[in-house]
N, C-alpha and C. Protein backbone atom coordinates (compact mmCIF):
# COMPACT_ATOMS: atom_id res chain seq x y z
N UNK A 1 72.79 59.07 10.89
CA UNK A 1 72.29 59.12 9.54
C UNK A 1 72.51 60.53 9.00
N UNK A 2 72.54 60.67 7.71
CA UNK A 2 72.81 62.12 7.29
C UNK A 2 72.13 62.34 5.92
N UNK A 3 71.63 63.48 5.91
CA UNK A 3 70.49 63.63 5.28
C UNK A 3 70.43 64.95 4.59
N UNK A 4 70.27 65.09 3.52
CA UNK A 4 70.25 66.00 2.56
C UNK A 4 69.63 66.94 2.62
N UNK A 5 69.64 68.46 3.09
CA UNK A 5 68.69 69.50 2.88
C UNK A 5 69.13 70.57 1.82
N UNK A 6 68.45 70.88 1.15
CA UNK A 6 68.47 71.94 0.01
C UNK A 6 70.15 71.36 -0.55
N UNK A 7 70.20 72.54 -1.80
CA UNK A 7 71.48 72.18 -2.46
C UNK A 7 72.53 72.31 -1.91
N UNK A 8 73.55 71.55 -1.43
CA UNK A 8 74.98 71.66 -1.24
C UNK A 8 75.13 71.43 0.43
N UNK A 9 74.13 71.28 1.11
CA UNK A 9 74.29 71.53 2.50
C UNK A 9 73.79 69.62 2.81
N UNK A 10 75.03 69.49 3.44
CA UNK A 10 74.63 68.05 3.96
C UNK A 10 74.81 68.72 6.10
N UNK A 11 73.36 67.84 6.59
CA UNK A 11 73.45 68.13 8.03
C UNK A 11 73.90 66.81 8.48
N UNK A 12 75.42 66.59 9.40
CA UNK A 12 75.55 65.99 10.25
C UNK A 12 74.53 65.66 11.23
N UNK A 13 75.17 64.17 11.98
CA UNK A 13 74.10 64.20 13.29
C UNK A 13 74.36 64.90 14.60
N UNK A 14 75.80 65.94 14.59
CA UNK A 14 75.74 66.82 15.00
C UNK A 14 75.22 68.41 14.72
N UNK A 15 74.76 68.38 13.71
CA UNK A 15 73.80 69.37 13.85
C UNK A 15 74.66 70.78 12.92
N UNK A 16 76.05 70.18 12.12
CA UNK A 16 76.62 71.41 11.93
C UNK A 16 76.67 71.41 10.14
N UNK A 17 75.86 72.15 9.89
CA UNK A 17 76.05 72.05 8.12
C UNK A 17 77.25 72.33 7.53
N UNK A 18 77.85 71.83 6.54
CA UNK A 18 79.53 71.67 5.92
C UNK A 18 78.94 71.93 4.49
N UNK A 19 78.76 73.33 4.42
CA UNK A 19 78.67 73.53 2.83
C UNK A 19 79.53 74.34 2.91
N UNK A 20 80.19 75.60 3.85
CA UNK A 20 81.40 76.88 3.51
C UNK A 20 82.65 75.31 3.24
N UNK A 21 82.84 74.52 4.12
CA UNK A 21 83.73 73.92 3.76
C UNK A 21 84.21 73.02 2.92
N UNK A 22 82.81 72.34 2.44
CA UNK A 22 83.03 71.63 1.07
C UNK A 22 83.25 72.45 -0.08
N UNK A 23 83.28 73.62 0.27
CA UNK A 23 82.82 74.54 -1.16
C UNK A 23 84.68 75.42 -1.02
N UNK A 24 85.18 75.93 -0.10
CA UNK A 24 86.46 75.39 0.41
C UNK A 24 87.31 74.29 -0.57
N UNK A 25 86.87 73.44 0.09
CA UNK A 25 88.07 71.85 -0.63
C UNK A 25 87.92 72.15 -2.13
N UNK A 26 86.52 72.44 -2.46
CA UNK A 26 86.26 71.47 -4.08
C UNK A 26 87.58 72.67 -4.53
N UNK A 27 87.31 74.47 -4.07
CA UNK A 27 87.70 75.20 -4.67
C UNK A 27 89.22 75.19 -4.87
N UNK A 28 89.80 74.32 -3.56
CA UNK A 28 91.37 74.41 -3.26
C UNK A 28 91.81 73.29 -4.36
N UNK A 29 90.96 72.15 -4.41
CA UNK A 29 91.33 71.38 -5.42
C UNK A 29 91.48 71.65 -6.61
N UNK A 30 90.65 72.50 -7.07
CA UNK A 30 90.39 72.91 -8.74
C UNK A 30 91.21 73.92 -8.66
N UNK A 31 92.09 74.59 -7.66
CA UNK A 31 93.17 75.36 -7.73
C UNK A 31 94.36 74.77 -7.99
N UNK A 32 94.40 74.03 -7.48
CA UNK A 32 95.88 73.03 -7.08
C UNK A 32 95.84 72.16 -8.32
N UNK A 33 95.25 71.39 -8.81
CA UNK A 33 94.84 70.28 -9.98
C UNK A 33 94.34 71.28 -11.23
N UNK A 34 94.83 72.40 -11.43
CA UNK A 34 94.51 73.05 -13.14
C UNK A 34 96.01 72.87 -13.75
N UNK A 35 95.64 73.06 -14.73
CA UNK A 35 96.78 72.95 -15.70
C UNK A 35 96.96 74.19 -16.38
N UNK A 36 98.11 75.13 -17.13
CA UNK A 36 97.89 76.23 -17.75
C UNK A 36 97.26 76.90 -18.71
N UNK A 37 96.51 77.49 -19.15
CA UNK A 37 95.50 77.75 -20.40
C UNK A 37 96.14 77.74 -21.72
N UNK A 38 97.53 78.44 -21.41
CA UNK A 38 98.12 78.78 -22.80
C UNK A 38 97.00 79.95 -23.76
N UNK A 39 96.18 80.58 -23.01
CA UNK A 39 95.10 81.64 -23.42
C UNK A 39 95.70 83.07 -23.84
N UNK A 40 94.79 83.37 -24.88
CA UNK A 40 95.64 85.07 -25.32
C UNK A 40 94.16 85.38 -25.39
N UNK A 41 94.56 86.81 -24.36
CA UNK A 41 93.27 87.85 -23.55
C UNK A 41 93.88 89.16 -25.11
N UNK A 42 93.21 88.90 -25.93
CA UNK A 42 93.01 90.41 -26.72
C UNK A 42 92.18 91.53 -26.52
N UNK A 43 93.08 92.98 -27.23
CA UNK A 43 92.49 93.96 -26.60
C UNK A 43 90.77 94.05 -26.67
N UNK A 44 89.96 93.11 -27.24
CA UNK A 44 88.71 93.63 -27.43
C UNK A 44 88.03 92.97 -25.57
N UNK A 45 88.77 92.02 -25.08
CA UNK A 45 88.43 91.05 -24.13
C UNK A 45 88.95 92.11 -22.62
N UNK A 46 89.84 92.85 -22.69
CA UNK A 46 90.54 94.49 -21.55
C UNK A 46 89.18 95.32 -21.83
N UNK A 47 88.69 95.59 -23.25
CA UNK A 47 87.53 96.45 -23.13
C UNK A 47 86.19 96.01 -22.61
N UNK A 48 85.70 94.24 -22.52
CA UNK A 48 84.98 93.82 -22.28
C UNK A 48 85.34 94.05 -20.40
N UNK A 49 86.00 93.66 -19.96
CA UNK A 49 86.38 93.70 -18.44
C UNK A 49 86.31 95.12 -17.79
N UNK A 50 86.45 96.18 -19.14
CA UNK A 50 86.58 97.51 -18.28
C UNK A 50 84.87 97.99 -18.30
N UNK A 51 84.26 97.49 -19.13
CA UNK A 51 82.62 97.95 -19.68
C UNK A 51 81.82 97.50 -18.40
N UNK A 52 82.08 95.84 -18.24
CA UNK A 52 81.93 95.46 -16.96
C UNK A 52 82.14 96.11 -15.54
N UNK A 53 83.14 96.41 -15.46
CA UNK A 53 83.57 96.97 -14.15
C UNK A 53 82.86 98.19 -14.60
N UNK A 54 82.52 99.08 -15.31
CA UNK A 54 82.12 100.30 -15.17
C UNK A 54 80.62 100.12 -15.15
N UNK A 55 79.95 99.36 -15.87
CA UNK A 55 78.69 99.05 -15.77
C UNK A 55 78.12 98.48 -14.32
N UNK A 56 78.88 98.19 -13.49
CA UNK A 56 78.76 97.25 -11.35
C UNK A 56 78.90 99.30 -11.43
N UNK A 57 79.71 99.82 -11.59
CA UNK A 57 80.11 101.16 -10.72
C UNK A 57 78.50 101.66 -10.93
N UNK A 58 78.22 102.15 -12.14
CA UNK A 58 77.01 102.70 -12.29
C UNK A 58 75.87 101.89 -11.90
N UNK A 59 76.09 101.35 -11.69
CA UNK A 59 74.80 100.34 -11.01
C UNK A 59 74.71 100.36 -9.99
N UNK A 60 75.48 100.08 -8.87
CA UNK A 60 75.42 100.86 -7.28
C UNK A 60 75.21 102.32 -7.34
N UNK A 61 75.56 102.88 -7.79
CA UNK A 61 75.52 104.51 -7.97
C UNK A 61 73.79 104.46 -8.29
N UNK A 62 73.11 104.10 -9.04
CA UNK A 62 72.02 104.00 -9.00
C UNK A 62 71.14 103.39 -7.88
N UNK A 63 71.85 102.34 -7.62
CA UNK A 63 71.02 101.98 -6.22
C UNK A 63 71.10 102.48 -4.96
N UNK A 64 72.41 103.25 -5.08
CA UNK A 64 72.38 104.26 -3.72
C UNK A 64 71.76 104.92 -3.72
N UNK A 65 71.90 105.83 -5.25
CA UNK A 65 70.63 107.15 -5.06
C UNK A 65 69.11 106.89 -4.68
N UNK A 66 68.74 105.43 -5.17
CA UNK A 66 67.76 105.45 -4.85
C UNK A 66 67.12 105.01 -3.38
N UNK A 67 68.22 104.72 -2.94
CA UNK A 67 67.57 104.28 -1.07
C UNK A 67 68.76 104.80 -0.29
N UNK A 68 69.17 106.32 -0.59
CA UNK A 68 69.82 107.15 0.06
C UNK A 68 69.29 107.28 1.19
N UNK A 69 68.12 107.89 1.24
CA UNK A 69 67.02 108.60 2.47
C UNK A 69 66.91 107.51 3.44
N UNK A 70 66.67 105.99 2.37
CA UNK A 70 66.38 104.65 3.81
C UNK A 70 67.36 104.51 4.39
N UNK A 71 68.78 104.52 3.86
CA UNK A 71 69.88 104.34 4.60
C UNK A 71 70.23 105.55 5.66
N UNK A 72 69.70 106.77 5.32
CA UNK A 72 70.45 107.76 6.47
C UNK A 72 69.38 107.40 7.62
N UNK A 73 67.61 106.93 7.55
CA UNK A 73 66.81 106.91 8.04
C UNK A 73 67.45 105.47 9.04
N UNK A 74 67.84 104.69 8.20
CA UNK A 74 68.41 103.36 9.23
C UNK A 74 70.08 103.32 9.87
N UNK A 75 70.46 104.17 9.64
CA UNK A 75 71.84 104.62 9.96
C UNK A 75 71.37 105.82 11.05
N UNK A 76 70.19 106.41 11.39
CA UNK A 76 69.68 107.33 12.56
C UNK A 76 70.45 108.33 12.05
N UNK A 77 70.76 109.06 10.90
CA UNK A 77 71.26 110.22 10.68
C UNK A 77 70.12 111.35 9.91
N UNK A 78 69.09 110.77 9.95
CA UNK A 78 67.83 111.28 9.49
C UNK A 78 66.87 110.69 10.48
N UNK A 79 65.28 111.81 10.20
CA UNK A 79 64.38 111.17 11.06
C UNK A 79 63.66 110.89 9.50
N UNK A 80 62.66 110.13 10.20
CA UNK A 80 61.76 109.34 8.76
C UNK A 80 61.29 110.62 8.28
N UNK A 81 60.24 110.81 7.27
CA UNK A 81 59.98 111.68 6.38
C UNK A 81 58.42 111.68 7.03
N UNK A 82 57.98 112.90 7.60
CA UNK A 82 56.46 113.29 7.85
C UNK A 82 55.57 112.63 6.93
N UNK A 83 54.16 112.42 6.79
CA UNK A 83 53.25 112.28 5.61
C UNK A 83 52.63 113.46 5.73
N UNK A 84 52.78 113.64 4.36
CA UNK A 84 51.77 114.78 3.76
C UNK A 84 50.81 114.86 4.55
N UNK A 85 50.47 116.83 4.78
CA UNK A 85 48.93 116.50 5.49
C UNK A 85 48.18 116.65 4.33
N UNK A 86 46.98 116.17 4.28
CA UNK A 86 45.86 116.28 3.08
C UNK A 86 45.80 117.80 2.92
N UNK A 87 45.34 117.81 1.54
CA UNK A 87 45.36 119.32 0.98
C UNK A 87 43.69 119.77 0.95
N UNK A 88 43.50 120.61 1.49
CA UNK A 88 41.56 120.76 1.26
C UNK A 88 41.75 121.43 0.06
N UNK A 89 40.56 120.73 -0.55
CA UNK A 89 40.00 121.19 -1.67
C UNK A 89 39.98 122.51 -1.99
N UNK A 90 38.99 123.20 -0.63
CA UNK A 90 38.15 124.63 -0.76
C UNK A 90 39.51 125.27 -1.26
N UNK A 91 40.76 125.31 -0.40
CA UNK A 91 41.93 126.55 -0.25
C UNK A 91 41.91 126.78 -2.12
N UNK A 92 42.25 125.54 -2.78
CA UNK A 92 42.88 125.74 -4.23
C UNK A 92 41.75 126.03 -5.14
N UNK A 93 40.11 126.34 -4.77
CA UNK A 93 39.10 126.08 -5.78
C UNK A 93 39.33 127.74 -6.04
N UNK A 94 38.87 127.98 -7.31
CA UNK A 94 39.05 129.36 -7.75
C UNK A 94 37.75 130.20 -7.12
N UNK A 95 37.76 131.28 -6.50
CA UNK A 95 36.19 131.67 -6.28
C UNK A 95 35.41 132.52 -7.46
N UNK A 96 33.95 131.78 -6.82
CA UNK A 96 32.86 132.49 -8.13
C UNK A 96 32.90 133.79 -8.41
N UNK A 97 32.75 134.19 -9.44
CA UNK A 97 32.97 135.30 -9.82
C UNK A 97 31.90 135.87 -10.94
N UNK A 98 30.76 137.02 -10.42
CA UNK A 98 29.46 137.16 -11.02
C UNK A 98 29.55 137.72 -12.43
């Protein structure tokens, strides 16, 4: 019997899910079975593709900077970061003055 779990994944009664490979066929088919567009890419549609691609660049660039430290920390090229020791009060209070 074969039985449906979540989207796209059918489980055999051997036990081996066939979703990389259905997803495979459908794609080889809709490769093989298109027909030509006859489409005209104008220059405003080169600037849309380059805005894109530059907008993914700056966007990793942002996400690196921000989990730089976790990655050198999980890559063992850093040790983790100490915690603060608590700051006493007394050191920073101004003293009385008559």
């Amino acid at each position: 019997m074969i039985k449906m779990h979540g989207f796209g994944q059918v489980n055999h009664p051997r036990g081996k899910p066939q979703t990389l490979s259905s997803t495979l066929l459908l794609g080889a088919c809709c490769t093989l079975l298109s027909t030509p567009a006859h489409a005209y890419l104008d220059p405003g549609s080169g600037g849309l593709l380059m805005q894109l691609l530059l907008g993914g660049v700056a966007g990793m660039v942002v996400v690196i900077k921000l989990y730089w430290h976790r990655l050198l920390v999980f890559l063992k090229i850093r040790e983790p970061a100490a915690p603060e020791d608590q700051i006493d009060s007394t050191d920073d209070a101004a003293p009385d003055q008559p």
